[in-house]
Protein backbone atom coordinates (compact mmCIF):
# COMPACT_ATOMS: atom_id res chain seq x y z
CA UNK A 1 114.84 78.59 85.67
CA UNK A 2 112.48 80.65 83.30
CA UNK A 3 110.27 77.69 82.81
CA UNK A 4 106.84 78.63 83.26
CA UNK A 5 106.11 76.24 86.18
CA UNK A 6 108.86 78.07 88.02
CA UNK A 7 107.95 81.56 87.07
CA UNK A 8 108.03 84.18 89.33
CA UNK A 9 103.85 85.32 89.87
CA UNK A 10 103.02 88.20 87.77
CA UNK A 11 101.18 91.52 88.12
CA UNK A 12 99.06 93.17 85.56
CA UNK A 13 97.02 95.68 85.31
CA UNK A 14 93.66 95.90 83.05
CA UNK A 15 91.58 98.99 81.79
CA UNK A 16 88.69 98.73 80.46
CA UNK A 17 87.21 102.43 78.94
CA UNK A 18 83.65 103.04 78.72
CA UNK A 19 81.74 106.23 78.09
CA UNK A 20 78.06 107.40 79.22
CA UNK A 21 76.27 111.07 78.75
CA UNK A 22 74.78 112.69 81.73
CA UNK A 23 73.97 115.72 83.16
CA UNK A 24 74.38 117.53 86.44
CA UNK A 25 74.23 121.08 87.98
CA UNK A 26 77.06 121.84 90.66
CA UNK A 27 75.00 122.84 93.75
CA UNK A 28 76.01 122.63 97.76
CA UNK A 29 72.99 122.84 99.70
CA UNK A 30 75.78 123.89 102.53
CA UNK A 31 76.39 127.07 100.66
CA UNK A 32 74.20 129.54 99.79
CA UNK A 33 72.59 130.74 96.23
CA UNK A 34 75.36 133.42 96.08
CA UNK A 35 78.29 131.28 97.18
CA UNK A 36 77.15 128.41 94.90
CA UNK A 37 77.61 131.20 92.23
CA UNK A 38 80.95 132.29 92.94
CA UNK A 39 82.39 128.93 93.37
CA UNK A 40 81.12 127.06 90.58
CA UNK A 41 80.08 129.65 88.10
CA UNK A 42 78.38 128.90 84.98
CA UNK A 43 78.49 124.79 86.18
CA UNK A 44 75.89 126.31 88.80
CA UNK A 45 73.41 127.05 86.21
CA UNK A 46 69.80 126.26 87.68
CA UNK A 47 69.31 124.21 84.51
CA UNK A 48 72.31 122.05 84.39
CA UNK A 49 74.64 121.07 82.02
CA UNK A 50 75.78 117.79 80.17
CA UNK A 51 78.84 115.88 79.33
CA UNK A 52 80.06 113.15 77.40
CA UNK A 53 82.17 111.75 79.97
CA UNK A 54 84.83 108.71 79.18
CA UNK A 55 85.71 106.55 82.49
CA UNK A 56 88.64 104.02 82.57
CA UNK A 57 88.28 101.33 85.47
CA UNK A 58 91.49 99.64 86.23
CA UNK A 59 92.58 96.54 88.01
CA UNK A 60 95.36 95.20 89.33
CA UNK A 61 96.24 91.80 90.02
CA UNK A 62 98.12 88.28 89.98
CA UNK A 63 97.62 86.48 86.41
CA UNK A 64 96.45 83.68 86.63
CA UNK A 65 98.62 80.83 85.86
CA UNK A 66 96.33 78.58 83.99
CA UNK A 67 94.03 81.29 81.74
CA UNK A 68 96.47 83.99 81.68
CA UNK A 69 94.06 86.49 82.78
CA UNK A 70 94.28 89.05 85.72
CA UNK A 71 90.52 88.58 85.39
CA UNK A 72 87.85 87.47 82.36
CA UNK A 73 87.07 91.33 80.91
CA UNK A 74 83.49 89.65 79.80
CA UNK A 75 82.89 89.52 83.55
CA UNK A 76 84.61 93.04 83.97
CA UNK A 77 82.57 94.49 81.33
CA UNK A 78 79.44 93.36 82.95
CA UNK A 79 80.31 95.44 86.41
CA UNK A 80 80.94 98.39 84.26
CA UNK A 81 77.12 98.09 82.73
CA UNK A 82 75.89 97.27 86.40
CA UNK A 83 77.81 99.94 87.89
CA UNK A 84 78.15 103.13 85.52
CA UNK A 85 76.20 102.55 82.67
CA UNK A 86 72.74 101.53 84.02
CA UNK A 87 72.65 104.01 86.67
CA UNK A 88 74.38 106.92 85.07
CA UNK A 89 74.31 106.51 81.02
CA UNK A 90 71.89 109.34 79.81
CA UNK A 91 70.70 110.47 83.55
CA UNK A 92 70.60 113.79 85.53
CA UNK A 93 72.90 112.50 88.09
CA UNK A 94 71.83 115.08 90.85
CA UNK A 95 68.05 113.93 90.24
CA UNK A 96 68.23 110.59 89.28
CA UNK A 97 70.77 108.89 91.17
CA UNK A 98 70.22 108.90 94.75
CA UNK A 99 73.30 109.32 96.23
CA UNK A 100 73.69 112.94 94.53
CA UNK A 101 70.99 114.15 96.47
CA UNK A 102 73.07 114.97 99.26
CA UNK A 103 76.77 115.14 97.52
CA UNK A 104 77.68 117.51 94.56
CA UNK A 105 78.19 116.06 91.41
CA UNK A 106 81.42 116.70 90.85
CA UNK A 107 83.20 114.52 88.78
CA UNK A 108 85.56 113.97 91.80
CA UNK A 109 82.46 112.71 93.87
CA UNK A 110 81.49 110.71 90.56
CA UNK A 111 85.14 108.98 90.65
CA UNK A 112 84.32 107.88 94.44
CA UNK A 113 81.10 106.56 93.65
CA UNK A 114 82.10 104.77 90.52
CA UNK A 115 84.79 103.39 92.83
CA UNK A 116 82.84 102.41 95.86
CA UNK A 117 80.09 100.58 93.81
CA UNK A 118 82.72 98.58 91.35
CA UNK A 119 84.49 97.52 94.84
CA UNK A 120 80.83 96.17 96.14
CA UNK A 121 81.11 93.71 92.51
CA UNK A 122 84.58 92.95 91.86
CA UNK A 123 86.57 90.58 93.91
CA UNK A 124 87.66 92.05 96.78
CA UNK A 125 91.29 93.82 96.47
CA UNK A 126 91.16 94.09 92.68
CA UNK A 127 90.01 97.30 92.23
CA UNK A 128 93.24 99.73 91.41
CA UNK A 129 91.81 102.93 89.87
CA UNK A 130 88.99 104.59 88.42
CA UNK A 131 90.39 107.63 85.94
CA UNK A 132 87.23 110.17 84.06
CA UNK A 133 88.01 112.49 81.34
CA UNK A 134 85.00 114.99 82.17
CA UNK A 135 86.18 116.98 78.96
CA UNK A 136 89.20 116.66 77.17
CA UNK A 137 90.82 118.96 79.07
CA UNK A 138 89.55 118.00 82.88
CA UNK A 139 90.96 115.01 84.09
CA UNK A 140 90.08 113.03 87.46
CA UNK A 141 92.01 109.71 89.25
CA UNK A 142 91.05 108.39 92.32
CA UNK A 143 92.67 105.38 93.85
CA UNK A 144 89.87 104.45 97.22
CA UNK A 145 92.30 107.05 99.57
């Protein structure tokens, strides 16, 4: 029975990789000047610092029968520029976007907002991971736990 009206549904997953420049100073107003210091060292410097970071946003989902698609990537694309590039591409996140003004900037705390905001566009459920290469080296997944 491998016919394709009697196939089993399928699951696939889709990642779409976008990059955006930004930069950010890691500061905790819950800490002070000295403390800031020791824990984040030279990524506390009161000028900031930059990065070229490259997000993947993956989803996860049935594929659809009749188009073959867990979901159009046009459509996925266009979250992406809502979500990371307009507000982040080329900003100082901890000055220009708001909800840094009260969270660090770390690129964990990026992942979560990336996450929370593509969940707000995409159909609900869809959403399976949000994965930033800060640097080459520095590496960040986070799954909505």
């Amino acid at each position: 029975m491998a016919g394709s009206g009697s196939a089993a549904e399928r699951i696939g997953y889709i990642t779409r990789v976008q990059s955006f420049s930004a930069c950010h100073r890691l500061h905790s107003v819950h800490l002070s000047d000295e403390e800031n210091k020791r824990v984040y060292g030279k990524c506390n410097n009161p000028n900031g610092h930059g990065h070229n970071y490259k997000v993947e946003v993956t989803v996860r989902g049935k594929i659809d029968r009749l188009t073959g698609m867990v979901m159009n990537l046009t459509d996925l694309k266009r979250c992406i520029e809502d979500v990371i590039m307009t507000p982040l591409d080329h900003k100082n996140l901890d000055k220009d976007v708001p909800y840094f003004a009260s969270v660090v900037s770390t690129t964990e705390n990026v992942a979560v907002y990336i996450w929370d905001n593509m969940a707000k566009v995409l159909p609900p459920g869809l959403l399976y991971e949000i994965k930033i290469y800060e640097t080459d080296k520095n590496v960040v997944v986070y799954r909505g736990e």
